[in-house]
Structure formats: structure tokens, C-alpha cells
C-alpha atoms as a PDB file:
ATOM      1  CA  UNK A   1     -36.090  31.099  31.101  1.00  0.00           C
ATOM      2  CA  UNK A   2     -38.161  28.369  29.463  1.00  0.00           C
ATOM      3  CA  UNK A   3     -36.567  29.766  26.092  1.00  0.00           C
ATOM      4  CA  UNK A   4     -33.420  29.535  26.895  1.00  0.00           C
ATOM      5  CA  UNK A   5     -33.786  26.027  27.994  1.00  0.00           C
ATOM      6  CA  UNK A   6     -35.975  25.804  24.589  1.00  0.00           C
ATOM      7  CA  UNK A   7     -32.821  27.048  21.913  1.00  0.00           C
ATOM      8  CA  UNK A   8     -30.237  25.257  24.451  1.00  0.00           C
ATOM      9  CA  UNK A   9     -32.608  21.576  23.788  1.00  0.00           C
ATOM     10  CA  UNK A  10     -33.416  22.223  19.925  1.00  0.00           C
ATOM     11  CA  UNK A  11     -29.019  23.437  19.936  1.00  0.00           C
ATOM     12  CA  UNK A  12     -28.175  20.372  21.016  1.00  0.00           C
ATOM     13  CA  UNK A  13     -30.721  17.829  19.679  1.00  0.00           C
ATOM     14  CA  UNK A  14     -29.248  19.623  16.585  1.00  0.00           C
ATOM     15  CA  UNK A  15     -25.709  19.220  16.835  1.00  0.00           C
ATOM     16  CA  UNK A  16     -25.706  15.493  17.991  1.00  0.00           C
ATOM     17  CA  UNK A  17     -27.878  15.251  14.439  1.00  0.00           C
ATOM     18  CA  UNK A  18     -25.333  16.586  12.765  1.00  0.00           C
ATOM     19  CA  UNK A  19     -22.696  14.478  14.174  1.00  0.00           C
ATOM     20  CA  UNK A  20     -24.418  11.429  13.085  1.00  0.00           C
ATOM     21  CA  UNK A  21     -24.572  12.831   9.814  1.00  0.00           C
ATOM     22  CA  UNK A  22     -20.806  13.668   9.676  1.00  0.00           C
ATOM     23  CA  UNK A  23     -20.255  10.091  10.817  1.00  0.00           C
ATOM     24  CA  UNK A  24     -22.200   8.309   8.121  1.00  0.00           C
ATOM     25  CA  UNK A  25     -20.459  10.241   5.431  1.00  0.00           C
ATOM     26  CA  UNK A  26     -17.279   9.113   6.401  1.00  0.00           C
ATOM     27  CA  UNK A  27     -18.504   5.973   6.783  1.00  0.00           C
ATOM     28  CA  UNK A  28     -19.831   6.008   3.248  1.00  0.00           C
ATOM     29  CA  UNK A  29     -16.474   7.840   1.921  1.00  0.00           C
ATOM     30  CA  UNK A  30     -14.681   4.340   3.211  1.00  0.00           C
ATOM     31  CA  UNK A  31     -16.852   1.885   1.606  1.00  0.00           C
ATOM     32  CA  UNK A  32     -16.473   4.108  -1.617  1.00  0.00           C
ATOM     33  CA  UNK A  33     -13.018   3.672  -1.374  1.00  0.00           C
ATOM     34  CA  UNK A  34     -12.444   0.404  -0.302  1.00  0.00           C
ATOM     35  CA  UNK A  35     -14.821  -0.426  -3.535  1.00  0.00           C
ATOM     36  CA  UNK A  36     -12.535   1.039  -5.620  1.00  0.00           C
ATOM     37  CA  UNK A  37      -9.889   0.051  -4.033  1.00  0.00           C
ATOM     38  CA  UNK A  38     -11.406  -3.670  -4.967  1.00  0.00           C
ATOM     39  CA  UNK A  39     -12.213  -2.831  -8.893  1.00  0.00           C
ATOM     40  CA  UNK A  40      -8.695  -1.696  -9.617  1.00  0.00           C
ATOM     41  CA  UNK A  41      -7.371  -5.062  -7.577  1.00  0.00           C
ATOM     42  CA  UNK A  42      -9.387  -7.544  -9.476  1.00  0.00           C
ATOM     43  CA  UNK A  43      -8.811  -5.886 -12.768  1.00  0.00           C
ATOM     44  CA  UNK A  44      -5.100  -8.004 -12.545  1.00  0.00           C
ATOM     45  CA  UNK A  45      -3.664  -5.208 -13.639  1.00  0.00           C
ATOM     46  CA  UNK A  46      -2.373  -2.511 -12.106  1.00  0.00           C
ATOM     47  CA  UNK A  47       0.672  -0.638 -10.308  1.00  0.00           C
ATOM     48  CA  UNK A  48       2.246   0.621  -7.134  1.00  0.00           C
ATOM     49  CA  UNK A  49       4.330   3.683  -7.339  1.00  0.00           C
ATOM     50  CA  UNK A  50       5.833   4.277  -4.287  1.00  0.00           C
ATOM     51  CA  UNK A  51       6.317   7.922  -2.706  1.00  0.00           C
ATOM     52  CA  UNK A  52       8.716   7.480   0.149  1.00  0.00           C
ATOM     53  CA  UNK A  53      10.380   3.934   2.111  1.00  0.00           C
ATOM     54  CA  UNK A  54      11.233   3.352   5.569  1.00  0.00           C
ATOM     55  CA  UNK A  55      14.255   1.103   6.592  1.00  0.00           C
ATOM     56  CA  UNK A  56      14.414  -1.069   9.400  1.00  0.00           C
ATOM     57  CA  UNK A  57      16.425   1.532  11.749  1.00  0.00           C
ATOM     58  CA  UNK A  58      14.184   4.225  11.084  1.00  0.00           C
ATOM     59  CA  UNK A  59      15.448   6.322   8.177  1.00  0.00           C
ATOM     60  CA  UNK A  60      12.797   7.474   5.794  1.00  0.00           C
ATOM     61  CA  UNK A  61      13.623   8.283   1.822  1.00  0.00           C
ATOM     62  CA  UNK A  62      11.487  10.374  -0.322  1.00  0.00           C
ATOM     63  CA  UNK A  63      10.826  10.215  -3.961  1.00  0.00           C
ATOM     64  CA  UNK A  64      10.448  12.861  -5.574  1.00  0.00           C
ATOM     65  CA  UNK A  65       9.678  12.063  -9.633  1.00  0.00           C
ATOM     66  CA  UNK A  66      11.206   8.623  -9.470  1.00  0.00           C
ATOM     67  CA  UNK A  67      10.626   6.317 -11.962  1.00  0.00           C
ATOM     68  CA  UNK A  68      10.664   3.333  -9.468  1.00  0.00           C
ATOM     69  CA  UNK A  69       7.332   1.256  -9.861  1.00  0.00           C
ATOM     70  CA  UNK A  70       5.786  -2.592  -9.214  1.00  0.00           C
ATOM     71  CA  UNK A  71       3.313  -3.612 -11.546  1.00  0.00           C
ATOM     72  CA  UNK A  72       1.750  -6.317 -11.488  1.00  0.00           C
ATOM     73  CA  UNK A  73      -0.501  -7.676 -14.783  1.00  0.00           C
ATOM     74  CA  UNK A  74      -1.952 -11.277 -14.420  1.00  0.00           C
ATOM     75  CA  UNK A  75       0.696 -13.450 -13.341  1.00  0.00           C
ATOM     76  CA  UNK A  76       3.056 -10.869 -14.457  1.00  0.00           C
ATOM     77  CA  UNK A  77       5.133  -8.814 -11.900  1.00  0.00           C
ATOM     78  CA  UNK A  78       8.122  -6.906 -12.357  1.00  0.00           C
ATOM     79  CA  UNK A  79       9.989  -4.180 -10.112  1.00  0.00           C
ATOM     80  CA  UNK A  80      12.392  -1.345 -10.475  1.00  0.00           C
ATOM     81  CA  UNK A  81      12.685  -0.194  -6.755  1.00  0.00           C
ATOM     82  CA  UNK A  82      15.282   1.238  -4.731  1.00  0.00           C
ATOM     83  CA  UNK A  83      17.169  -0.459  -2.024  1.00  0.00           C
ATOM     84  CA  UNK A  84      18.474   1.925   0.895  1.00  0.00           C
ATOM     85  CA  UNK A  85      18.686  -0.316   3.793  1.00  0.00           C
ATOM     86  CA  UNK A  86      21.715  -2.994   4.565  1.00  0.00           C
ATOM     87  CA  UNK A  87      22.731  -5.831   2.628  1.00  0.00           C
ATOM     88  CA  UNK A  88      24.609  -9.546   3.736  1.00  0.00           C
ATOM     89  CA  UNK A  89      25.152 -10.231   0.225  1.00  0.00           C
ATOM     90  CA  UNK A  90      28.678 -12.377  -0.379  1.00  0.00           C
ATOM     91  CA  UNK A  91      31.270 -10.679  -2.845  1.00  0.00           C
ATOM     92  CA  UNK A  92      30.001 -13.261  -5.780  1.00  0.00           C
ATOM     93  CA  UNK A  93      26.472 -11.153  -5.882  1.00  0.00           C
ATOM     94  CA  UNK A  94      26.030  -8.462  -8.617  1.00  0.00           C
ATOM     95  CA  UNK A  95      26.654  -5.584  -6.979  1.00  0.00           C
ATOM     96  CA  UNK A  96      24.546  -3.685  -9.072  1.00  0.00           C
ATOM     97  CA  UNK A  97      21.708  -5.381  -7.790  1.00  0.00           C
ATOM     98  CA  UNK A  98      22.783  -3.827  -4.003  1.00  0.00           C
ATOM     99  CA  UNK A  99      21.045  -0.582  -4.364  1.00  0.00           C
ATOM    100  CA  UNK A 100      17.675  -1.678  -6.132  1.00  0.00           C
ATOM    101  CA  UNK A 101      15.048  -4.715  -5.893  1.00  0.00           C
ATOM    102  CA  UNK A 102      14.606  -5.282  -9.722  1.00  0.00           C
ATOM    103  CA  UNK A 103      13.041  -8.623 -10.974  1.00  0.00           C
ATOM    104  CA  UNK A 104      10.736  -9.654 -13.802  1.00  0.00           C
ATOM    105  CA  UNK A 105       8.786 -12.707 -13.232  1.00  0.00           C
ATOM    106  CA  UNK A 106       6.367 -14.463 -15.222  1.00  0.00           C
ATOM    107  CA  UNK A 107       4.851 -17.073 -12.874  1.00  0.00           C
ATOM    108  CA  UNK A 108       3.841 -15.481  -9.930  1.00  0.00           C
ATOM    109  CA  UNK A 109       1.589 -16.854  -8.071  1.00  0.00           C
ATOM    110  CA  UNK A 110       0.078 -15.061  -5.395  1.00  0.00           C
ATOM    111  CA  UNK A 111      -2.969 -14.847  -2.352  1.00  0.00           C
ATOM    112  CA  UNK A 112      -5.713 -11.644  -2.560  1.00  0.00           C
ATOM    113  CA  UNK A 113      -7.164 -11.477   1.085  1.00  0.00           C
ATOM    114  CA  UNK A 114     -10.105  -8.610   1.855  1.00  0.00           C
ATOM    115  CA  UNK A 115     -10.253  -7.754   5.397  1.00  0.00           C
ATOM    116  CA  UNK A 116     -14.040  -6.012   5.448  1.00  0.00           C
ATOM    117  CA  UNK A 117     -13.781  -4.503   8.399  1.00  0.00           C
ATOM    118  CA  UNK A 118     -10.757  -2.590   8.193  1.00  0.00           C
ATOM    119  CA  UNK A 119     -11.385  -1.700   4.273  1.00  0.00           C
ATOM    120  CA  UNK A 120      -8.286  -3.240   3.720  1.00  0.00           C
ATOM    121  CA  UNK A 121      -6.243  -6.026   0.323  1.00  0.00           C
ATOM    122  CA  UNK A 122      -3.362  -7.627   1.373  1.00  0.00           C
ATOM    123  CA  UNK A 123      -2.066  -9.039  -1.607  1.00  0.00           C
ATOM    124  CA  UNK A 124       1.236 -11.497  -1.142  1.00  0.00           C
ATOM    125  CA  UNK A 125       3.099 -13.433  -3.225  1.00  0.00           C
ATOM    126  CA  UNK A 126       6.836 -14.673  -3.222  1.00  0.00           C
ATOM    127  CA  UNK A 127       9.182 -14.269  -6.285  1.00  0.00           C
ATOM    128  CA  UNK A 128      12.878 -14.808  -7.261  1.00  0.00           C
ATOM    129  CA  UNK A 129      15.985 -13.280  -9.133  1.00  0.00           C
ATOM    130  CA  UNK A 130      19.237 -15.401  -9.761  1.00  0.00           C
ATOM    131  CA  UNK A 131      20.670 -14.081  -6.184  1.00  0.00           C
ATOM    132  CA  UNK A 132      17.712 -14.034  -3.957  1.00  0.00           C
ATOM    133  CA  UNK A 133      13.789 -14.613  -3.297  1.00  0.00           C
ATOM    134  CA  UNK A 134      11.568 -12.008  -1.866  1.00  0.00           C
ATOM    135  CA  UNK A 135       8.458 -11.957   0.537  1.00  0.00           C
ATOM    136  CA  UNK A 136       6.263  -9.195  -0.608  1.00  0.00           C
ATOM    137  CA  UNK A 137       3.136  -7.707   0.932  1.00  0.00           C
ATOM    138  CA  UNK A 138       0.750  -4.940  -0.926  1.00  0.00           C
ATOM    139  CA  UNK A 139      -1.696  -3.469   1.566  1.00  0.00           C
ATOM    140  CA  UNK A 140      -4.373  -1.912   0.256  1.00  0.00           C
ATOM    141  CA  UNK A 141      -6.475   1.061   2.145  1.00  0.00           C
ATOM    142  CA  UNK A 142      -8.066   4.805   2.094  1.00  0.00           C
ATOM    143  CA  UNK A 143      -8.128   6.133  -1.487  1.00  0.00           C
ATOM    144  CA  UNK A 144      -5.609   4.136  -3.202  1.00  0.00           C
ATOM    145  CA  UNK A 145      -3.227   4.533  -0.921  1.00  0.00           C
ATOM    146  CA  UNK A 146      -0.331   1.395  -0.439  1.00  0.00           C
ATOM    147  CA  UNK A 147       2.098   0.171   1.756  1.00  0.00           C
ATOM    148  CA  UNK A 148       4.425  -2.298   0.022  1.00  0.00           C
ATOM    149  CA  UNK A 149       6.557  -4.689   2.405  1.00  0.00           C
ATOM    150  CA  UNK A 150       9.321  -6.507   0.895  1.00  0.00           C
ATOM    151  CA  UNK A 151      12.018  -9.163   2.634  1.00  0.00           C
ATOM    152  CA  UNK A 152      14.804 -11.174   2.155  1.00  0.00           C
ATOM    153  CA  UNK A 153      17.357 -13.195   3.597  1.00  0.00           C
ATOM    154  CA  UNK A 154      19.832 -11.004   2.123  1.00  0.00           C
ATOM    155  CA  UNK A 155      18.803  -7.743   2.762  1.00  0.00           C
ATOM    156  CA  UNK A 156      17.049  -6.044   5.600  1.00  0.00           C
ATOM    157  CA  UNK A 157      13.086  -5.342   5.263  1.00  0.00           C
ATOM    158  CA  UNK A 158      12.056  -2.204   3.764  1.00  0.00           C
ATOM    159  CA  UNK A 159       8.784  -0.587   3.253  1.00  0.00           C
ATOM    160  CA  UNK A 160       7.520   1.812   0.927  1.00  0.00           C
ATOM    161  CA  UNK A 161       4.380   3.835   1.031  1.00  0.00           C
ATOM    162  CA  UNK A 162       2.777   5.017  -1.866  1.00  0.00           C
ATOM    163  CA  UNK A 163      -0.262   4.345  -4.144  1.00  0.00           C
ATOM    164  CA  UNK A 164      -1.678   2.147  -6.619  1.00  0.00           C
ATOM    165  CA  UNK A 165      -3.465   2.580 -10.004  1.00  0.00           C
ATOM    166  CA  UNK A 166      -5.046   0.979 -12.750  1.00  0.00           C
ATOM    167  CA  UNK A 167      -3.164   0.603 -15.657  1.00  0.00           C
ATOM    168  CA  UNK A 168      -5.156   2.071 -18.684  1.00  0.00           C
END
């Protein structure tokens, strides 16, 4: 009997060890990440290529070897993206500009927050075509993975998960 109770104490002083262990790894996996995460932010330049969006009602749009990207190089930002939710654009706008966010701006400026805790960038910044002005919001987490928020008055919000790199 006292050997039993023995092996069941050392089994379970054991597994709560390992526990701990599997824990602090993790933990230490995050704060890799969220490093990295940091190095390719501060470089200035880098990219977000997106791998699927969400509309407002729900509908979700893959992309699968799409050439849509935001990069972003100093003050530099410019976007090829594609727009799949609704519009309230008058007949005067471009129409090709309906089904895609494309801009190129040269004076962006825009806020870097790091939330410690949550291992997580929020980058924002507001920029402009000839029709309309966008909000957009780069969140930052895990390993490299994005979630890029974009609004305007015009259109309905969209967001597009995906990842970002540094440009090399």
C-alpha cells in the first residue's frame, strides 16, 4: 500500500512539474514573438499581405495567390486591396475604385502603440485618395500574424487577416 501511495505522490508531483514547464515555454514562445513582432515594426519597413477579409454582415473571402498587399516604408504607404463589402459612393466616383482600396501616399503620419500584456502593435494612421479618406488599424500578434481594419464614410468596414513581413 505505502507504494502505491509512493508512485501515485512522485506521479503527480511529476506531472504538475511538467505543467509548469509546458506553461513557461509558451510563455517564452510569446515574448519571442511579440519581439519579433517589434523588430520587423520598427524597421519602418515592412508589409501586410492579407489571406482572407471579413465584411460587416458576415461573409468571409479567401485569397488564394493574390497579389493584394499594404506596405508601408517610412512615411510611405500604399495599398492594392480588394473591396467586397457595400459602397454609398455617388455616380461622380470612379467606379473602378468600387471593388478595391488602392492609394499611394507619401505623408502618412501615423501612432505605434505596444500593448505588453497582450503581446500586441496597433499601428493607425489615416490617409486619403481623391474620393475618400480611410481609418486604418494594423494589429499586430502571435507569429506575425495581422488583422488589418480599414473604414470609411463611403464604404462599409472590412477586415482582413493575414500577416506581416519585413521587406528585405
Amino acid at each position: 500500500m505505502k507504494r502505491i501511495f509512493i508512485v501515485t505522490f512522485i506521479f503527480l508531483i511529476g506531472n504538475n512539474l511538467t505543467a509548469q514547464t509546458k506553461k513557461e515555454l509558451k510563455e517564452a514562445q510569446k515574448n519571442e514573438d511579440y519581439q519579433s513582432n517589434k523588430v520587423i515594426i520598427e524597421s519602418g519597413e515592412y508589409f501586410f499581405k492579407p489571406i482572407s477579409a471579413s465584411t460587416e454582415d458576415g461573409r468571409v473571402f479567401n485569397f488564394n495567390n493574390d497579389k493584394s498587399i499594404l506596405t508601408i516604408i517610412g512615411n510611405h504607404s500604399l495599398a492594392a486591396l480588394p473591396y467586397l463589402g457595400a459602397t454609398q459612393m455617388d455616380k461622380s466616383t470612379d467606379s473602378t475604385s468600387i471593388g478595391s482600396i488602392t492609394y499611394q501616399n507619401d505623408k502618412i503620419n501615423y501612432n505605434i502603440k505596444y500593448n505588453n500584456k497582450r503581446k500586441k502593435i496597433y499601428i493607425k494612421f489615416t490617409t486619403q485618395t481623391d474620393d475618400e479618406n480611410f481609418d486604418i488599424i494594423l494589429t499586430v500578434s502571435g507569429k506575425n500574424k495581422a488583422l488589418l481594419s480599414i473604414r470609411s464614410i463611403r464604404r462599409d468596414p472590412i477586415k482582413y487577416y493575414g500577416f506581416v513581413s519585413k521587406i528585405d
